[in-house]
Protein backbone atom coordinates (compact mmCIF):
# COMPACT_ATOMS: atom_id res chain seq x y z
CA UNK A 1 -16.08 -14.82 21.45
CA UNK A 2 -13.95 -17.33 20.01
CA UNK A 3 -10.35 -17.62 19.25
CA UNK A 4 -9.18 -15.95 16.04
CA UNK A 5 -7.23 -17.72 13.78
CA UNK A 6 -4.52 -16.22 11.29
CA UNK A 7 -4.99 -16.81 7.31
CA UNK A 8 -2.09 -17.84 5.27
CA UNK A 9 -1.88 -16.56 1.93
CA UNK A 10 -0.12 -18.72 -0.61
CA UNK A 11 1.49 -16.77 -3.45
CA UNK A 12 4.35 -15.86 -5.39
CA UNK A 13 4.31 -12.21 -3.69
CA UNK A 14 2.58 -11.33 -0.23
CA UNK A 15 2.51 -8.59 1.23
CA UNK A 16 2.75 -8.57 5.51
CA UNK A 17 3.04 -5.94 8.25
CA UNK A 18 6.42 -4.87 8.17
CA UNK A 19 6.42 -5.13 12.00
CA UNK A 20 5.25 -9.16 12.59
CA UNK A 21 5.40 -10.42 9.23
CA UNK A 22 1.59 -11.26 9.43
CA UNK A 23 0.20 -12.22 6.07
CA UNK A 24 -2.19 -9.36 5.01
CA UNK A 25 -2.52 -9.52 0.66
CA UNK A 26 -1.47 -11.06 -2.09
CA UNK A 27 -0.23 -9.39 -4.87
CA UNK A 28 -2.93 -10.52 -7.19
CA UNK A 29 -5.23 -8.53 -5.00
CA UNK A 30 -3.77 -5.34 -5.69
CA UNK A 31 -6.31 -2.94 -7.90
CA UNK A 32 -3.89 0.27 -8.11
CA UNK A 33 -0.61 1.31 -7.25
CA UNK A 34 -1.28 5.02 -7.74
CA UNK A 35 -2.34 5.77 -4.05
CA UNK A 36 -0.70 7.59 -1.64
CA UNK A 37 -0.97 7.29 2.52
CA UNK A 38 0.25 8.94 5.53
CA UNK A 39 3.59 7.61 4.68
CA UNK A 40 3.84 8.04 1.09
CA UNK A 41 3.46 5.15 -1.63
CA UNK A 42 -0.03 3.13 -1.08
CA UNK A 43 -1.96 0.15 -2.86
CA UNK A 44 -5.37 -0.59 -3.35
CA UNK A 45 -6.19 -3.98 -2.44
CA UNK A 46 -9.41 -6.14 -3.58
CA UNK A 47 -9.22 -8.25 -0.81
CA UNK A 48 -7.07 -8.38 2.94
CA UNK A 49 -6.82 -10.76 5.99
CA UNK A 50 -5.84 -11.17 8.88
CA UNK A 51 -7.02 -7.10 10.12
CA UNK A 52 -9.45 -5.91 12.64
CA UNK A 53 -11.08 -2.36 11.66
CA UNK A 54 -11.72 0.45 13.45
CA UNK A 55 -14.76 2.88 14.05
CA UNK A 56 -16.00 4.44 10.94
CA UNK A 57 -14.85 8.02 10.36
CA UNK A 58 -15.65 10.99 7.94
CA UNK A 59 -12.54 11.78 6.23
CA UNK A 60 -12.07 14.65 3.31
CA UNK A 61 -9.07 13.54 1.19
CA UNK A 62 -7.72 14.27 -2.37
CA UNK A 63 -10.33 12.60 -4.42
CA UNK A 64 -13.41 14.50 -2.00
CA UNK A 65 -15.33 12.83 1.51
CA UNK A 66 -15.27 9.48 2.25
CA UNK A 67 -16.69 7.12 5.42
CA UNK A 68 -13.37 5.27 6.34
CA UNK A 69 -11.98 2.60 9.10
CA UNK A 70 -8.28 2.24 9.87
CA UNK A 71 -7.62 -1.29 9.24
CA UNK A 72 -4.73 -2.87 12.14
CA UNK A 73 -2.42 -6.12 11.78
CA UNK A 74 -4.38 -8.57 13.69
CA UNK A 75 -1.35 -10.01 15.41
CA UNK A 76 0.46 -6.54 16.47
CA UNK A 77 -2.08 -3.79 16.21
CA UNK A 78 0.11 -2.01 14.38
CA UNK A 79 -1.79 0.75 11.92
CA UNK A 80 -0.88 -0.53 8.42
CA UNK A 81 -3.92 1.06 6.16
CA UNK A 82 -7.77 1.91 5.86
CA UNK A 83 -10.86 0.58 4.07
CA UNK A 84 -13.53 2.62 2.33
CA UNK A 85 -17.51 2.60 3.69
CA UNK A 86 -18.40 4.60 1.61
CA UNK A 87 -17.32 7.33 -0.67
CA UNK A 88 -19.78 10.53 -1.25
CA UNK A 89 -19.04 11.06 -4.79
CA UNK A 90 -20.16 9.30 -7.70
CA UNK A 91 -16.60 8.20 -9.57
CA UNK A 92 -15.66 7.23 -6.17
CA UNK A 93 -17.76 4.18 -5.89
CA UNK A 94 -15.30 1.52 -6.76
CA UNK A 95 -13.24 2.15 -3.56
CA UNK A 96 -16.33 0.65 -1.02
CA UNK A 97 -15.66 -2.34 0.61
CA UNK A 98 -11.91 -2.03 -1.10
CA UNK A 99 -8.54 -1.63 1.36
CA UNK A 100 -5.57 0.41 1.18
CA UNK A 101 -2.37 -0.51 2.42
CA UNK A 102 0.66 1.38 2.92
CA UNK A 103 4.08 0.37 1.66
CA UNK A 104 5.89 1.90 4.11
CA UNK A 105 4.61 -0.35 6.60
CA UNK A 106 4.62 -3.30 4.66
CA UNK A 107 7.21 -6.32 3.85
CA UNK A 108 7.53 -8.81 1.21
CA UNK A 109 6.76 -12.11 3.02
CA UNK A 110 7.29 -14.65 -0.10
């Protein structure tokens, strides 16, 4: 195993953990801001970096079942959001492979 490396986002907005500052999105990347999390107020993201993902789990939620990983700030390990495996029902599809962070524990880095 090799070192890991942070990614630097360059943007007018990006979003980091609110806890190291850690680059995690840019604001171009966000899909929807009509989520909610664990803490309230969420965003869908297309894309995120710098994040190491946990083990997949079964999770029923508002919009029906869904195969899920919480998604951790590389640098602090701190919790900041999850990313869809796989959702069960049909309208659902567009969430796979897509991220949600929450803006609770978020900051604006730039």
């Amino acid at each position: 195993m090799g070192l890991s490396y942070n990614t630097y986002l360059t943007s007018d907005k990006i979003y980091g953990c609110k806890n190291c500052k850690t680059h995690l999105a840019n604001q171009e990347d966000i899909m929807s801001r009509s989520f909610r999390g664990q803490h309230g107020k969420a965003f869908l993201f297309h894309s995120v970096v710098n994040y190491d993902a946990g083990t997949p789990s079964e999770r029923a939620m508002t919009t029906g079942r869904h195969i899920v990983r919480d998604i951790s700030c590389r640098q602090c390990k701190e919790t900041v959001g999850w990313t869809y495996d796989r959702a069960f029902e049909q309208s659902e599809k567009y969430k796979e492979g897509k991220f949600i962070l929450e803006a609770e524990l978020l900051c604006t880095v730039s």
